[in-house]
C-alpha atoms as a PDB file:
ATOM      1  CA  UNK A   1      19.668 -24.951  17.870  1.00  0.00           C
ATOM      2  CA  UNK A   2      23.515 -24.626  18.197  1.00  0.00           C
ATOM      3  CA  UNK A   3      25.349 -24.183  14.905  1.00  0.00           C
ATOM      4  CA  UNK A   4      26.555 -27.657  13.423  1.00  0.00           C
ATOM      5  CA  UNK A   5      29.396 -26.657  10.997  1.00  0.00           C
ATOM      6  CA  UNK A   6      31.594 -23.592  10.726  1.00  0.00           C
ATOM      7  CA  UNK A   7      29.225 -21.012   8.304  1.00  0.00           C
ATOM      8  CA  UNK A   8      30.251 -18.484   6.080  1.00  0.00           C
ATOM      9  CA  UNK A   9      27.384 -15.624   6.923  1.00  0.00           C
ATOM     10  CA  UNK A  10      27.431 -12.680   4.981  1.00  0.00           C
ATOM     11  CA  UNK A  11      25.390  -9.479   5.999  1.00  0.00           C
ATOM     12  CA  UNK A  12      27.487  -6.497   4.256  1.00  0.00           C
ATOM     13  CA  UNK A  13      25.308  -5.543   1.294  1.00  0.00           C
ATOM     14  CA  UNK A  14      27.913  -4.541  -0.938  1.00  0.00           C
ATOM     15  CA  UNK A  15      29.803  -7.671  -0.351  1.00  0.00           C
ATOM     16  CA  UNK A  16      26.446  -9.940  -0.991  1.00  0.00           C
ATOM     17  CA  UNK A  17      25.838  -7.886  -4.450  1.00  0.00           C
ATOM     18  CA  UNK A  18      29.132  -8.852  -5.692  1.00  0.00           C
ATOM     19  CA  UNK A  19      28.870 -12.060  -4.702  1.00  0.00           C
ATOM     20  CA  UNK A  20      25.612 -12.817  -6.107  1.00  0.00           C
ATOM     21  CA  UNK A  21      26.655 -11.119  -9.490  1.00  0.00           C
ATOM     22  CA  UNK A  22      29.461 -13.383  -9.522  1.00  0.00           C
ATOM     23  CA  UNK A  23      28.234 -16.727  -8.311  1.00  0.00           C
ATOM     24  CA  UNK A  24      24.264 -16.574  -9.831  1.00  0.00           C
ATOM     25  CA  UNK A  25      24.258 -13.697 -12.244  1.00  0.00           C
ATOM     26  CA  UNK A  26      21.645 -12.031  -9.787  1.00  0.00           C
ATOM     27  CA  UNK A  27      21.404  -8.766  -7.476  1.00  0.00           C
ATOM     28  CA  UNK A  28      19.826  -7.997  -4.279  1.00  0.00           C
ATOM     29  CA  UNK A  29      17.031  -6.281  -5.883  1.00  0.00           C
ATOM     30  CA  UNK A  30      16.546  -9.434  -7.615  1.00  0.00           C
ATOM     31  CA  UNK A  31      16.103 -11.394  -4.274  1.00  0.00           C
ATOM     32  CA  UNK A  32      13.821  -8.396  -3.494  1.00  0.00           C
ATOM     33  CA  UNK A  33      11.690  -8.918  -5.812  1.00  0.00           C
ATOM     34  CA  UNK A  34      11.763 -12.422  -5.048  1.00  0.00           C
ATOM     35  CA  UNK A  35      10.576 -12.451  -1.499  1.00  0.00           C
ATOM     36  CA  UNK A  36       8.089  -9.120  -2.290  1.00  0.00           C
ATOM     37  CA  UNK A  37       6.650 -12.088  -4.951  1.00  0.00           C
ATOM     38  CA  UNK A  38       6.010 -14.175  -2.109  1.00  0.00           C
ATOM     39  CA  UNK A  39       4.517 -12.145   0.599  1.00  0.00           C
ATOM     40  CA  UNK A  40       2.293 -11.116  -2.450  1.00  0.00           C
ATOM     41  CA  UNK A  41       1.545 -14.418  -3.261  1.00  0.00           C
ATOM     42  CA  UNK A  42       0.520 -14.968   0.808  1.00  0.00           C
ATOM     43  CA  UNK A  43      -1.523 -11.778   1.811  1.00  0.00           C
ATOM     44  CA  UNK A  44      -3.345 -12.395  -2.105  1.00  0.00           C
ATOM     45  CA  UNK A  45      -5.270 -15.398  -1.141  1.00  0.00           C
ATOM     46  CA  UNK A  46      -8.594 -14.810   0.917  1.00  0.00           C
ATOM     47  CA  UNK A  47     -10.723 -17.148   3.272  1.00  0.00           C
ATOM     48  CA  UNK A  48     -12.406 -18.971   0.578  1.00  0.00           C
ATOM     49  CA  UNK A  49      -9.321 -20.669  -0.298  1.00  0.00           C
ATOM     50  CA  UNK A  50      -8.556 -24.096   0.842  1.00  0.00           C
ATOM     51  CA  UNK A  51      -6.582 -23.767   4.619  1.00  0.00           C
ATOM     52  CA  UNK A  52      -2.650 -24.089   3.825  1.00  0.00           C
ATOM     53  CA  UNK A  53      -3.365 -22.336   0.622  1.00  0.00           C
ATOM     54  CA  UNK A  54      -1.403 -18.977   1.447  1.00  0.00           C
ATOM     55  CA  UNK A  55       1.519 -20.454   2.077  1.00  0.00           C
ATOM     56  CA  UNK A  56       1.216 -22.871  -0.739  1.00  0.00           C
ATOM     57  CA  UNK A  57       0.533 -19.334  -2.845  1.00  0.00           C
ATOM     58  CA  UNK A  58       3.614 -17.643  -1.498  1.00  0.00           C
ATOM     59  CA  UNK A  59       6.031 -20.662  -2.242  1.00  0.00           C
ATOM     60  CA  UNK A  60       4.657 -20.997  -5.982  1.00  0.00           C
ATOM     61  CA  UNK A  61       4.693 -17.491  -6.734  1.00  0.00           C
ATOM     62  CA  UNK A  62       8.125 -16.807  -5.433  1.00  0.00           C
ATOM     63  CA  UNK A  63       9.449 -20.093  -7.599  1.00  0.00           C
ATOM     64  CA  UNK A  64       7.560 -18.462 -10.623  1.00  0.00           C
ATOM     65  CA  UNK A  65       9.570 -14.844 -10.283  1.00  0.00           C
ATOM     66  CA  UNK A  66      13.020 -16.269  -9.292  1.00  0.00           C
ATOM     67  CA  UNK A  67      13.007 -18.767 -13.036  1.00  0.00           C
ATOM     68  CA  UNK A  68      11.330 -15.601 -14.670  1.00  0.00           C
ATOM     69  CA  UNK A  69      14.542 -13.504 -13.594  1.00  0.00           C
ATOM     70  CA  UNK A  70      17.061 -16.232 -14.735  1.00  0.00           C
ATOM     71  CA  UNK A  71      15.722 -17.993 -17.655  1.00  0.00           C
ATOM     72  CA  UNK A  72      16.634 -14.996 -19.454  1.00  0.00           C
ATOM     73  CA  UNK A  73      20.175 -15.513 -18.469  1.00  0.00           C
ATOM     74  CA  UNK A  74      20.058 -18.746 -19.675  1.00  0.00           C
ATOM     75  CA  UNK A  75      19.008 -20.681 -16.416  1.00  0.00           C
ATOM     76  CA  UNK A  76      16.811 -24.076 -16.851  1.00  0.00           C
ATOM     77  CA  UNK A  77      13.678 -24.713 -14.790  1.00  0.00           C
ATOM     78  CA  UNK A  78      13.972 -28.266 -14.291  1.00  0.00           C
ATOM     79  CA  UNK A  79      11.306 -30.241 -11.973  1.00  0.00           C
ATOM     80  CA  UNK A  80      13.528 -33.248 -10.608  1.00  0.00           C
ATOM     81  CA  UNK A  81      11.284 -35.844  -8.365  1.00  0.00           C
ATOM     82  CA  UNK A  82       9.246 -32.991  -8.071  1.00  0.00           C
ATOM     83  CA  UNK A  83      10.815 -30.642  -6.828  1.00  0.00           C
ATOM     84  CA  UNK A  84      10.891 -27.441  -8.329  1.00  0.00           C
ATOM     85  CA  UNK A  85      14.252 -25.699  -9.373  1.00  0.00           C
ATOM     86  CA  UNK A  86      16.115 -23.335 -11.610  1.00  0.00           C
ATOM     87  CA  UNK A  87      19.447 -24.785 -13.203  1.00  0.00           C
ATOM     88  CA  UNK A  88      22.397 -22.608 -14.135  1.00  0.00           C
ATOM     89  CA  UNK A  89      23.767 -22.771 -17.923  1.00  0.00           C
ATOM     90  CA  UNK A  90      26.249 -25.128 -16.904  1.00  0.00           C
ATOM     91  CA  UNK A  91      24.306 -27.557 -15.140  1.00  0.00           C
ATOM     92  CA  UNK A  92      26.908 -27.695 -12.034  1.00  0.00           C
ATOM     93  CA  UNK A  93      24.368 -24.887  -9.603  1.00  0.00           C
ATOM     94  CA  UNK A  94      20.510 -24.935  -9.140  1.00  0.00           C
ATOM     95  CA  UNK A  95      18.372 -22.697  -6.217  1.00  0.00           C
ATOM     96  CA  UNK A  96      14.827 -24.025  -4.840  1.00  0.00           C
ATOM     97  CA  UNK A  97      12.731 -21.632  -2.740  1.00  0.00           C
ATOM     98  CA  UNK A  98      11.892 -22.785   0.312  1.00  0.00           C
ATOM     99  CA  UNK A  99      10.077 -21.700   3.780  1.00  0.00           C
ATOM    100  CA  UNK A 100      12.732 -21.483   6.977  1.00  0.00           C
ATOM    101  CA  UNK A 101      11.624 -21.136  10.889  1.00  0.00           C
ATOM    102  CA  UNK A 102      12.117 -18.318  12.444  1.00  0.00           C
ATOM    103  CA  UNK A 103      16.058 -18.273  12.879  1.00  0.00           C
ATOM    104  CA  UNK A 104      15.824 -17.544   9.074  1.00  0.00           C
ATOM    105  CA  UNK A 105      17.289 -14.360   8.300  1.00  0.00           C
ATOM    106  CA  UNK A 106      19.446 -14.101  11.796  1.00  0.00           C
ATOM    107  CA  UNK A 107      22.987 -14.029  11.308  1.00  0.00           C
ATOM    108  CA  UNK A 108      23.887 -15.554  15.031  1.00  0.00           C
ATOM    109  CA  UNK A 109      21.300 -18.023  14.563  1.00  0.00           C
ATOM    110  CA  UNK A 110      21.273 -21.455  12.856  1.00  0.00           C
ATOM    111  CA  UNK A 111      17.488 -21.810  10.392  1.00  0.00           C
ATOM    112  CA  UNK A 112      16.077 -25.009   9.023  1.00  0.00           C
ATOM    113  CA  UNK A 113      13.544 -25.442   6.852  1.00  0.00           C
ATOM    114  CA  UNK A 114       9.734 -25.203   7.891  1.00  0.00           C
ATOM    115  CA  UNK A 115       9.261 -28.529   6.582  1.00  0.00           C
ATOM    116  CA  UNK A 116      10.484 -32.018   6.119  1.00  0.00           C
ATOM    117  CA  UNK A 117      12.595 -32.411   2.089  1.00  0.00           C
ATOM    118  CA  UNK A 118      12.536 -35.290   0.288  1.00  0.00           C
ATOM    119  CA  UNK A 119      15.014 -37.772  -0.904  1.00  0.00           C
ATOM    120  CA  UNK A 120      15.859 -35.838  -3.850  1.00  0.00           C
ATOM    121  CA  UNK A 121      16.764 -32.793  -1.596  1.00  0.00           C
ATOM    122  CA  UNK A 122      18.949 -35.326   0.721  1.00  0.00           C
ATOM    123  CA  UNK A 123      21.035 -36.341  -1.869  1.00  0.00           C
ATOM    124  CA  UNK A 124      21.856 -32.677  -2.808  1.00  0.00           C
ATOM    125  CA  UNK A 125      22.647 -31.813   0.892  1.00  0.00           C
ATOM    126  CA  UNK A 126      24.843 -34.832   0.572  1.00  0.00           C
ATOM    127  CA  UNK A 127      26.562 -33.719  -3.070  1.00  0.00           C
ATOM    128  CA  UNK A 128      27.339 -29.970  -1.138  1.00  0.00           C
ATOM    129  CA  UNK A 129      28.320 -31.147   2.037  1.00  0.00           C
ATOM    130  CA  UNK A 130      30.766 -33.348   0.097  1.00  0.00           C
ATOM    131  CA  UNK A 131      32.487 -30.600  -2.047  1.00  0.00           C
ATOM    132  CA  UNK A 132      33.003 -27.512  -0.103  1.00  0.00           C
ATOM    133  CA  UNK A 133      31.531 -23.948  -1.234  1.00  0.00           C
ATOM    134  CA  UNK A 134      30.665 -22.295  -3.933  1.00  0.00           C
ATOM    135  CA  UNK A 135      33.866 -19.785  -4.606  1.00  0.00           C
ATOM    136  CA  UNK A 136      37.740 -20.843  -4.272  1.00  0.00           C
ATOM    137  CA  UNK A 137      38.555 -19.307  -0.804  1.00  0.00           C
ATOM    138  CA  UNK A 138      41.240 -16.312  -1.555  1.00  0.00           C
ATOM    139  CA  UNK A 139      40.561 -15.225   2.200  1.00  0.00           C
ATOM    140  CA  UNK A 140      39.450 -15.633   5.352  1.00  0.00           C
ATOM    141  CA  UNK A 141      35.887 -14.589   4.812  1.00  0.00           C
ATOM    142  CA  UNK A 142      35.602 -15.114   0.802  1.00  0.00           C
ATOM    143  CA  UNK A 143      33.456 -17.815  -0.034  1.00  0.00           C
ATOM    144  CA  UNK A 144      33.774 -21.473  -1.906  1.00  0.00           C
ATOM    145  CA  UNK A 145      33.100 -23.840  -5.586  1.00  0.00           C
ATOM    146  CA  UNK A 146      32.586 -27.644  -5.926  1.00  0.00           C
ATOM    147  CA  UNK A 147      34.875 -29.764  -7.487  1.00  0.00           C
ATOM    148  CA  UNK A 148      34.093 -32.559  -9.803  1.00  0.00           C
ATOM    149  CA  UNK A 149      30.702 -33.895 -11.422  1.00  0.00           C
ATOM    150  CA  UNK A 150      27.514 -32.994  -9.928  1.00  0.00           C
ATOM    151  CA  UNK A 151      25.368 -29.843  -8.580  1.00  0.00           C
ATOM    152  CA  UNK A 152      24.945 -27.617  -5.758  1.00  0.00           C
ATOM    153  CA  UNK A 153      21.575 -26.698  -4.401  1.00  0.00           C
ATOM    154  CA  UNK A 154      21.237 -23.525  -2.974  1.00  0.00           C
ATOM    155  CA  UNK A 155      18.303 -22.462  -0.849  1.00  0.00           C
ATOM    156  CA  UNK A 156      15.931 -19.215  -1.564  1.00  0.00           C
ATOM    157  CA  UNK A 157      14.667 -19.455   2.466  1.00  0.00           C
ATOM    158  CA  UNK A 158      12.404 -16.839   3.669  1.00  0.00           C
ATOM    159  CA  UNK A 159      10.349 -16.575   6.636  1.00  0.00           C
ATOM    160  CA  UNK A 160       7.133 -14.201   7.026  1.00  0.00           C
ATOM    161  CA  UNK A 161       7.268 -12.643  10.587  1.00  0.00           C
ATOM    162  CA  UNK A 162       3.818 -11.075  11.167  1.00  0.00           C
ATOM    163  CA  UNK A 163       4.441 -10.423  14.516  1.00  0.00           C
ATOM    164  CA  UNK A 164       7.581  -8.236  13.860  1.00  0.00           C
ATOM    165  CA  UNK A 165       5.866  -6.864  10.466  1.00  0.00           C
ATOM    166  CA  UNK A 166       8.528  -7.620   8.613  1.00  0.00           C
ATOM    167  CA  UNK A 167       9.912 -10.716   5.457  1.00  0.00           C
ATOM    168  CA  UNK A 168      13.634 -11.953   6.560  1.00  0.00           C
ATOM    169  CA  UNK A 169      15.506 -14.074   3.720  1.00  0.00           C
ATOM    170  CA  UNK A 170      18.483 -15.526   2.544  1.00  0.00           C
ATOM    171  CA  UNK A 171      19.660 -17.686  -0.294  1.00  0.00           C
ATOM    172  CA  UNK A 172      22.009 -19.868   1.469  1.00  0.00           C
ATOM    173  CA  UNK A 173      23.867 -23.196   0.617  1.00  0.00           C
ATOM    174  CA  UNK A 174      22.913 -26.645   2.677  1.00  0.00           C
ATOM    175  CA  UNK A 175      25.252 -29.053   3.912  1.00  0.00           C
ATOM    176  CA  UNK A 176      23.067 -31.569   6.673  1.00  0.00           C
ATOM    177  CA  UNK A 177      20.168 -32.493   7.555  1.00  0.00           C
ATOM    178  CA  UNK A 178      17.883 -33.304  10.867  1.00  0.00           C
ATOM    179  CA  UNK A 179      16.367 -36.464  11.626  1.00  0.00           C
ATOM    180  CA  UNK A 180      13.128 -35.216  11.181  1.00  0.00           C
ATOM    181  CA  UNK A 181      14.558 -34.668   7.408  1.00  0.00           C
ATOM    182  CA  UNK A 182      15.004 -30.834   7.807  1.00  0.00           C
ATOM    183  CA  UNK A 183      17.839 -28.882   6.556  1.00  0.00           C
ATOM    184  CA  UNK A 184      19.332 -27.363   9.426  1.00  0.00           C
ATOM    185  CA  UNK A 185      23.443 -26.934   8.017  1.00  0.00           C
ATOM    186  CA  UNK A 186      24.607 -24.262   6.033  1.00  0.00           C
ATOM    187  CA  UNK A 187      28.210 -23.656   4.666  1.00  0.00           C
ATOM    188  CA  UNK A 188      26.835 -20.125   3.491  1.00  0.00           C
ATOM    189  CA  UNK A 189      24.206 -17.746   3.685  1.00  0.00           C
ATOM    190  CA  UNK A 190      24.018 -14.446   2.240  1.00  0.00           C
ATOM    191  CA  UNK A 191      21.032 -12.622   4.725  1.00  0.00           C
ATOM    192  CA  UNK A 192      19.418  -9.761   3.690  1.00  0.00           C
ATOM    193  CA  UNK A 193      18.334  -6.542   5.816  1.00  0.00           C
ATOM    194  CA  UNK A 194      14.911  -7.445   6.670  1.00  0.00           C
ATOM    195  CA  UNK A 195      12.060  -6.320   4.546  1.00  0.00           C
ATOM    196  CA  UNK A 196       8.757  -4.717   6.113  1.00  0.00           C
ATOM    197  CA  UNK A 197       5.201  -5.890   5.034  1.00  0.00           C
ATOM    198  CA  UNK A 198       2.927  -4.728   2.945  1.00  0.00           C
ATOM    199  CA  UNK A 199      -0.389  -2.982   5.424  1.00  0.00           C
ATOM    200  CA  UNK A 200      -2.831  -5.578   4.287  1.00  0.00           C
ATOM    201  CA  UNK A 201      -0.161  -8.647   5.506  1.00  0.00           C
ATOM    202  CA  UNK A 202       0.490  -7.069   9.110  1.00  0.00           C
ATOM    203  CA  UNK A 203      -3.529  -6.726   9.586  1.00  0.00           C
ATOM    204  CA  UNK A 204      -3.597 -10.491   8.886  1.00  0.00           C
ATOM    205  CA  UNK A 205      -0.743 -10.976  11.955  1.00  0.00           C
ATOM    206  CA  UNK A 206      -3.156 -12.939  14.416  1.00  0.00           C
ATOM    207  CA  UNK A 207      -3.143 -15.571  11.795  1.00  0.00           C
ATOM    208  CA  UNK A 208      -0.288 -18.445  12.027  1.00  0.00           C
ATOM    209  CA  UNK A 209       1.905 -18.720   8.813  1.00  0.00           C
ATOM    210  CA  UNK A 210       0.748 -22.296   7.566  1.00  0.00           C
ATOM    211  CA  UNK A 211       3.011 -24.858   6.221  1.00  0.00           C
ATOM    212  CA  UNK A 212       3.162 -25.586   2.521  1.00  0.00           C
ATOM    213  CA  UNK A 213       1.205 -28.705   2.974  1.00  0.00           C
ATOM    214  CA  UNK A 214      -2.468 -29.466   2.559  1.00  0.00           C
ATOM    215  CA  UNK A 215      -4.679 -31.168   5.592  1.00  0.00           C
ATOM    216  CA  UNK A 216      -6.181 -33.975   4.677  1.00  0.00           C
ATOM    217  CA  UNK A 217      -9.384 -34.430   6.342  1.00  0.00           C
ATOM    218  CA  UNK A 218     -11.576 -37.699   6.625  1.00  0.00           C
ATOM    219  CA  UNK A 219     -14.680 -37.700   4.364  1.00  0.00           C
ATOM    220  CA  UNK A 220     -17.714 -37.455   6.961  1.00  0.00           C
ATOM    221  CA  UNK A 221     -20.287 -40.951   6.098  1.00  0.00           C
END
């Protein structure tokens, strides 16, 4: 899909850590640890388990360690319509975790989500597409903040390559949607080096990566 706004994407890992430690209070280990959650969460759950589980698994866990490393700095989990987030102190930033295709992680490529968001997710794409970035711009490739009331969703998005053996992620900021109610516009992403797979997920790689959504299958009479 050809890119639909101009993008600040940042791949220098020195650059990232600074910016994370200024915008979120986080650090790429942080993300790390993060996205090792998830696959952990994924390769964890075994046959028995209801089909969709895994990735069900991977999303909650990786939720659970990202408000367990900022409650402590004073972030709020906060569940609005449902969806799961973690609030900064100030109320004016929050990040959701969230599944991408695979252009996720690919700094010449443009990701979307691996599945349809909901109305409360719209409205956020709508608040950040509205107000420009996260950090004043003092340069050509330096970042940008909202103005006024209201606040920015940011998206944990990783994507589980089995095929390559390797996790790609990046926590990114939203600004439009598809018609098929995907987020595929992002004012920012800050893309980490790739991270490779634990043994026990690249045995698993002839299985498909399910969605986070359960089948629902007609009771036999």
């Amino acid at each position: 899909m050809d890119q639909l706004a101009p993008q600040h994407v940042f791949v220098d890992a020195d650059r990232i850590e600074i910016e994370l430690q200024r915008g979120f209070a986080l650090g790429i280990q942080d993300l790390r640890d993060v996205a090792a959650r998830i696959y952990q969460g994924f390769v964890r759950v075994s046959a028995l388990h209801p089909k969709g589980f895994n990735g069900t698994n991977a999303w909650a866990e990786g939720t659970a360690q990202l408000r367990a490393t900022l409650i402590p700095k004073g972030w709020v989990p906060e569940d609005p319509a449902g969806q799961p987030r973690i609030v900064a102190p100030n109320g004016k930033l929050s990040i959701t975790v969230s599944s991408g295709n695979a252009d996720t992680g690919v700094p010449n490529r443009n990701p979307q989500t691996r599945n349809d968001k909901g109305s409360q997710t719209a409205t956020s794409v709508q608040f950040n597409a509205r107000q420009g970035l996260l950090f004043p711009m003092q340069s050509a490739d330096r970042a940008p903040v909202p103005t006024g009331v209201g606040q920015a969703l940011w998206l944990f998005l990783y994507y589980i390559d089995l095929e390559a053996g390797h996790m790609r992620v990046e926590l990114s900021r939203p600004t439009g949607m598809s018609d098929a109610d995907k987020i595929n516009d992002w004012s920012v992403r800050y893309i980490l080096p790739p991270m490779p797979l634990f043994p026990e997920v690249q045995g698993n790689a002839s299985d498909e990566l399910p969605d986070i959504d359960f089948d629902v299958i007609p009771k036999q009479s």
